[in-house]
C-alpha atoms as a PDB file:
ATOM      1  CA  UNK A   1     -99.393  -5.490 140.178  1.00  0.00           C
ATOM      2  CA  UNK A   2     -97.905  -2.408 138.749  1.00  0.00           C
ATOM      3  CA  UNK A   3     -95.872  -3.610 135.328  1.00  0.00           C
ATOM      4  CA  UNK A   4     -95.039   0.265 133.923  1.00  0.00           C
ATOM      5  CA  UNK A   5     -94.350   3.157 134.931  1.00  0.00           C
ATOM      6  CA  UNK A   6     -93.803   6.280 132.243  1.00  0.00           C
ATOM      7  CA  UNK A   7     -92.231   9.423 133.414  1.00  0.00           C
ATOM      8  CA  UNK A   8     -91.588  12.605 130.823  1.00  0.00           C
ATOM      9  CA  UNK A   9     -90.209  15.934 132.557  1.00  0.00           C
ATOM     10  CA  UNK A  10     -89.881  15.419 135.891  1.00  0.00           C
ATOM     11  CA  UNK A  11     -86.575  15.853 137.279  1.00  0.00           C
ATOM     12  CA  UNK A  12     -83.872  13.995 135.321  1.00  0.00           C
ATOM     13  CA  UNK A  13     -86.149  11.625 133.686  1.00  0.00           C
ATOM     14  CA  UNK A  14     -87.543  12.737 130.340  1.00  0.00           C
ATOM     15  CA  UNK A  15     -89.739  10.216 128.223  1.00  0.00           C
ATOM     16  CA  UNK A  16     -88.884   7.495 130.583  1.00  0.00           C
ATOM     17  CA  UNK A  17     -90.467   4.169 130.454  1.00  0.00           C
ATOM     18  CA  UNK A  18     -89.940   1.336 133.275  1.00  0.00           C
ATOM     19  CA  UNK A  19     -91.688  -2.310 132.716  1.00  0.00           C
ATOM     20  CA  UNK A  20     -91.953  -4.213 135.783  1.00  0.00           C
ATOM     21  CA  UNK A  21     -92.456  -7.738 136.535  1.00  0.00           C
ATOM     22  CA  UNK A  22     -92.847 -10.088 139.759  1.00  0.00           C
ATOM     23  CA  UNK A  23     -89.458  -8.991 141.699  1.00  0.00           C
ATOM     24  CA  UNK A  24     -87.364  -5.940 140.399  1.00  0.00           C
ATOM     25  CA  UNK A  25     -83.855  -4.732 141.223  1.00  0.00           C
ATOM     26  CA  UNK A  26     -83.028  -0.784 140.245  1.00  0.00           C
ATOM     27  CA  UNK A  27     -79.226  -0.358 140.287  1.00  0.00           C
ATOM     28  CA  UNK A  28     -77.364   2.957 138.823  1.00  0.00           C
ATOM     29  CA  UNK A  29     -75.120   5.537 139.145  1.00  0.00           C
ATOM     30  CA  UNK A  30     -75.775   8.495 142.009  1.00  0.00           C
ATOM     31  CA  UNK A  31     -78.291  11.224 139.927  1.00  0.00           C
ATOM     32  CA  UNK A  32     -79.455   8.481 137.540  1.00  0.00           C
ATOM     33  CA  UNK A  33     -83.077   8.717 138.807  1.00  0.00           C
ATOM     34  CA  UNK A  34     -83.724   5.670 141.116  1.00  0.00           C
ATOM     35  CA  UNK A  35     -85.121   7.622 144.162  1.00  0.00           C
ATOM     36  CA  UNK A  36     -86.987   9.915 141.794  1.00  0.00           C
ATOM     37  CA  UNK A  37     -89.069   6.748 140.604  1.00  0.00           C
ATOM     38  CA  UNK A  38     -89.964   6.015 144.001  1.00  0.00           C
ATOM     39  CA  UNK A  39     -90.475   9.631 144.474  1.00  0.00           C
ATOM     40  CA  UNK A  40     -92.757   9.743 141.166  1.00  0.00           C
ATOM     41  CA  UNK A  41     -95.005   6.899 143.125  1.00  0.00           C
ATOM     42  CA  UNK A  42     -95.359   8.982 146.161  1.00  0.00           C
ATOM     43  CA  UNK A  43     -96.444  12.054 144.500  1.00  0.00           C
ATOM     44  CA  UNK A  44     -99.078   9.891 141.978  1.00  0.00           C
ATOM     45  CA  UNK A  45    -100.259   8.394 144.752  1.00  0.00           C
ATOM     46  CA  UNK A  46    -100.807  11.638 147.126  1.00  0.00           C
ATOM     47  CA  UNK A  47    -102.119  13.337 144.390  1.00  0.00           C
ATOM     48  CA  UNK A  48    -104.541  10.406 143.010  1.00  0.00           C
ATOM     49  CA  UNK A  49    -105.483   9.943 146.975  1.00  0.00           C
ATOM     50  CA  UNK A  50    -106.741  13.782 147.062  1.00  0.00           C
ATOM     51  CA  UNK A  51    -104.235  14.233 149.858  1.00  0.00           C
ATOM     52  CA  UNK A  52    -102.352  16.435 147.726  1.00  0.00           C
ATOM     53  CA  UNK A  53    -102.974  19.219 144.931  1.00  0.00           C
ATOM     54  CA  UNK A  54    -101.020  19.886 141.477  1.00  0.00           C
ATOM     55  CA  UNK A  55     -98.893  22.922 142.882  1.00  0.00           C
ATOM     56  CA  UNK A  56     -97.945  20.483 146.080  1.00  0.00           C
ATOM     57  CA  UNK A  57     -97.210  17.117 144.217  1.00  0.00           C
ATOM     58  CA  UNK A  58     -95.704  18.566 140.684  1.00  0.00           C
ATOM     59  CA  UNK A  59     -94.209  22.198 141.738  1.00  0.00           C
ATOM     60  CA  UNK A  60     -92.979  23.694 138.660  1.00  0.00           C
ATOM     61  CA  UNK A  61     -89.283  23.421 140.012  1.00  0.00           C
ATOM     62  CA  UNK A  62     -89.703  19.880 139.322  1.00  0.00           C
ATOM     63  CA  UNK A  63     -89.834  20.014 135.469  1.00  0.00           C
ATOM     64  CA  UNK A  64     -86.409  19.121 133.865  1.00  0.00           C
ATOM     65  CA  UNK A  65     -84.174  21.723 133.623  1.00  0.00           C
ATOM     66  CA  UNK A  66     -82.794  21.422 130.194  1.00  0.00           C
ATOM     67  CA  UNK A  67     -86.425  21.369 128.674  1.00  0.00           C
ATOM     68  CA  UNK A  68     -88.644  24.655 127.822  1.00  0.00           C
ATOM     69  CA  UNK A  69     -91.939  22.108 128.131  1.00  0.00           C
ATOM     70  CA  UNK A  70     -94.077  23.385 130.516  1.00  0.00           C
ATOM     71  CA  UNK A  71     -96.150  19.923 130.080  1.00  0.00           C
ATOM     72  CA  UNK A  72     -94.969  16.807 132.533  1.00  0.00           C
ATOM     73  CA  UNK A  73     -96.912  13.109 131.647  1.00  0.00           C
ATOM     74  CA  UNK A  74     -97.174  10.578 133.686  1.00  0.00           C
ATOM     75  CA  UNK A  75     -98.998   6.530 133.449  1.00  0.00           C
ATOM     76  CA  UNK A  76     -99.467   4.019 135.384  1.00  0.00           C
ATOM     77  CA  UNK A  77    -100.153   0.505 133.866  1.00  0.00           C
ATOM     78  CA  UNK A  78    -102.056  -2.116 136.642  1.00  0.00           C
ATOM     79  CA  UNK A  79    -102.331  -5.708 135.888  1.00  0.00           C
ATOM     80  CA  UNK A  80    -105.264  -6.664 138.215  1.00  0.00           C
ATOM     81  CA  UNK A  81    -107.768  -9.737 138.019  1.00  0.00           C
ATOM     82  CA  UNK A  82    -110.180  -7.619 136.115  1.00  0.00           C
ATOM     83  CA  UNK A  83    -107.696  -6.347 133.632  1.00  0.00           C
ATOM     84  CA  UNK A  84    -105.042  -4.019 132.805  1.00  0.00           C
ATOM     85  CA  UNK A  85    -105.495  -0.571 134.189  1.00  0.00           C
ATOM     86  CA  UNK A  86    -103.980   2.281 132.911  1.00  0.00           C
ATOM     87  CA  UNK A  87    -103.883   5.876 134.394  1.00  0.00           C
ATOM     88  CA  UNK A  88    -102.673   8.503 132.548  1.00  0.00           C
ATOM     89  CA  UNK A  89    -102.147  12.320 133.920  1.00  0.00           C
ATOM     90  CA  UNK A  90    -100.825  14.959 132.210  1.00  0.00           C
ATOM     91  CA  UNK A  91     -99.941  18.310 134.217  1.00  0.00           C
ATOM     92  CA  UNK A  92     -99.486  21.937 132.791  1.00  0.00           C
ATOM     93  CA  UNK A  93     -97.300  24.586 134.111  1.00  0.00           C
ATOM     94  CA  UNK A  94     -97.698  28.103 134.251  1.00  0.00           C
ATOM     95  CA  UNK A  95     -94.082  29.182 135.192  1.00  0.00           C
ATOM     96  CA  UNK A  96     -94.955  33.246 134.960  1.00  0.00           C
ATOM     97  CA  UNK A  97     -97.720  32.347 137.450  1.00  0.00           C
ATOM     98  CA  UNK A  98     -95.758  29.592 138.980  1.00  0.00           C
ATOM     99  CA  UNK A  99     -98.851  27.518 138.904  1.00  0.00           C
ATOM    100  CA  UNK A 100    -100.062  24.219 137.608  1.00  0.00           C
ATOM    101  CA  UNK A 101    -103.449  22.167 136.415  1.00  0.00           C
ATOM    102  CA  UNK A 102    -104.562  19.098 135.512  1.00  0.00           C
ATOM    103  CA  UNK A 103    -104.299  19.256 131.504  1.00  0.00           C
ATOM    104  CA  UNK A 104    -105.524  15.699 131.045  1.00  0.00           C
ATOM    105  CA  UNK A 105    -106.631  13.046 133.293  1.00  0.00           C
ATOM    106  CA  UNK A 106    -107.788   9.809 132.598  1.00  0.00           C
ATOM    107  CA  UNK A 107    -108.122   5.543 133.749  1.00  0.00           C
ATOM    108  CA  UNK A 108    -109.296   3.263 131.307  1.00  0.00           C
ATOM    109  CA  UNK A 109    -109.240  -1.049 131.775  1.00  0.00           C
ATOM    110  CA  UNK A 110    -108.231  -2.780 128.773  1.00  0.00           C
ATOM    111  CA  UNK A 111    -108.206   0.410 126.843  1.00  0.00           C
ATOM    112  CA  UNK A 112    -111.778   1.074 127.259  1.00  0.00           C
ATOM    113  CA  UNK A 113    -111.860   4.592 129.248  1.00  0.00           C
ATOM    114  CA  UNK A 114    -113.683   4.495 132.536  1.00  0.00           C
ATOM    115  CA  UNK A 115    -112.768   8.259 133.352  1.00  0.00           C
ATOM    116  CA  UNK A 116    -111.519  11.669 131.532  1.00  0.00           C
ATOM    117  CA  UNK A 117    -110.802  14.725 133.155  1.00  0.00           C
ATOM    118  CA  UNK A 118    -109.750  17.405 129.883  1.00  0.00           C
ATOM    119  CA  UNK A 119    -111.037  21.415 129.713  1.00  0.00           C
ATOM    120  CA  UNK A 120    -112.379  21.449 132.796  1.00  0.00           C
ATOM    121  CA  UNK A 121    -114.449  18.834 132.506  1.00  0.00           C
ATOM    122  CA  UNK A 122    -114.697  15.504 134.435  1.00  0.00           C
ATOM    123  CA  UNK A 123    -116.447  12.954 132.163  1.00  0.00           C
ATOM    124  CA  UNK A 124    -117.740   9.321 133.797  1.00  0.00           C
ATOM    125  CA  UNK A 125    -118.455   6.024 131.886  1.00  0.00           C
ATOM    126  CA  UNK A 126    -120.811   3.566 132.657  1.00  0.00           C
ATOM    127  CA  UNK A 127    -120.208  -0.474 133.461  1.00  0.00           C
ATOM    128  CA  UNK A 128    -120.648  -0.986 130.137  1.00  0.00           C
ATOM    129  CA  UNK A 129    -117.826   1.575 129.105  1.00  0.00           C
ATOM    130  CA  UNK A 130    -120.995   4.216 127.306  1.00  0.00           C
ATOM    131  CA  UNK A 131    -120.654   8.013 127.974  1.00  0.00           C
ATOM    132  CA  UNK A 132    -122.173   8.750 131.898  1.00  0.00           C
ATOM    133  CA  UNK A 133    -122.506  11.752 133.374  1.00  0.00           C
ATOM    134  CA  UNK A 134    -120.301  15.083 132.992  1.00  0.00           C
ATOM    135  CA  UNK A 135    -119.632  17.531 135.468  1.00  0.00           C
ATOM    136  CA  UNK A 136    -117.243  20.601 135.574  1.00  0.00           C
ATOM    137  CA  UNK A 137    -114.541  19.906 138.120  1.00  0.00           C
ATOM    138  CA  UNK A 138    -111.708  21.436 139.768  1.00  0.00           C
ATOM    139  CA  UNK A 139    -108.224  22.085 137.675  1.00  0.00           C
ATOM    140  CA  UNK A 140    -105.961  21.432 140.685  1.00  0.00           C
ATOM    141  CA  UNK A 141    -106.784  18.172 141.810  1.00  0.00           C
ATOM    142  CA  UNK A 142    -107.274  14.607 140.813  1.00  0.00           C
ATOM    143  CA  UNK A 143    -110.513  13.877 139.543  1.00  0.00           C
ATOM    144  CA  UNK A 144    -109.902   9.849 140.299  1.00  0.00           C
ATOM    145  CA  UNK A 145    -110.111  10.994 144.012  1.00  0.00           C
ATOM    146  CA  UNK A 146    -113.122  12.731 144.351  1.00  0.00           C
ATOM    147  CA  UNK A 147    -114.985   9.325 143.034  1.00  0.00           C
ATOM    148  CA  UNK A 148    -116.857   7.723 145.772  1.00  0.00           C
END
């Protein structure tokens, strides 16, 4: 069950945090930022899927509009049987190049990390949460998806 969402500069939401429980409601005003949650869901999921790239899910028109940040973050906390999951993406933008990367990328459970994506570097962790294989991997995708 997904119980929180984080959001910071993407559209109109800046550092924004949502906690869910069992059965939620989302009421406000037109422009508030309901159907860019939703939206934010979509995109992580395209994106974490491999069915999407950075420029295609996070286009640098996206970033909010008042902020000179060129950095968006974005988690996802998963309560599951085995724990809580957490996945935690940050994207850089180049707006002079009007491209974007994967800065940081990373999933732990119960805040032992299970993946890392930083520098251009993908970095895997064993069952037992010890240091696994590294590998250099590509900047414009989601390294959670390429995992077999």
């Amino acid at each position: 069950m997904l119980t929180r969402l984080y959001i910071d500069n993407f559209r109109c939401l800046v550092n924004f945090e949502l906690k869910l429980g069992g059965v939620n409601l989302l009421l406000g005003d037109n422009g508030s930022g309901k159907t860019t949650v939703f939206d934010v869901l979509y995109r992580l999921r395209e994106f974490i899927s491999g069915r999407e790239r950075t420029g295609g899910a996070f286009p640098p028109h996206e970033l909010t509009r008042w902020q000179t940040l060129g950095i968006q973050r974005f988690e996802l906390e998963l309560k599951t049987v085995q724990g809580v999951f957490v996945y935690s993406l940050a994207i850089e933008h180049d707006e002079t190049r009007r491209r974007s990367r994967v800065k940081k990328e990373s999933l732990s459970l119960d805040g032992r990390i299970l993946f890392e994506f930083e520098d251009g570097t993908a970095k895997l962790y064993h069952d037992d949460f010890t240091a696994g294989p590294q590998y250099p991997f590509d900047w414009s995708q989601s390294g959670i998806g390429s995992l077999q």
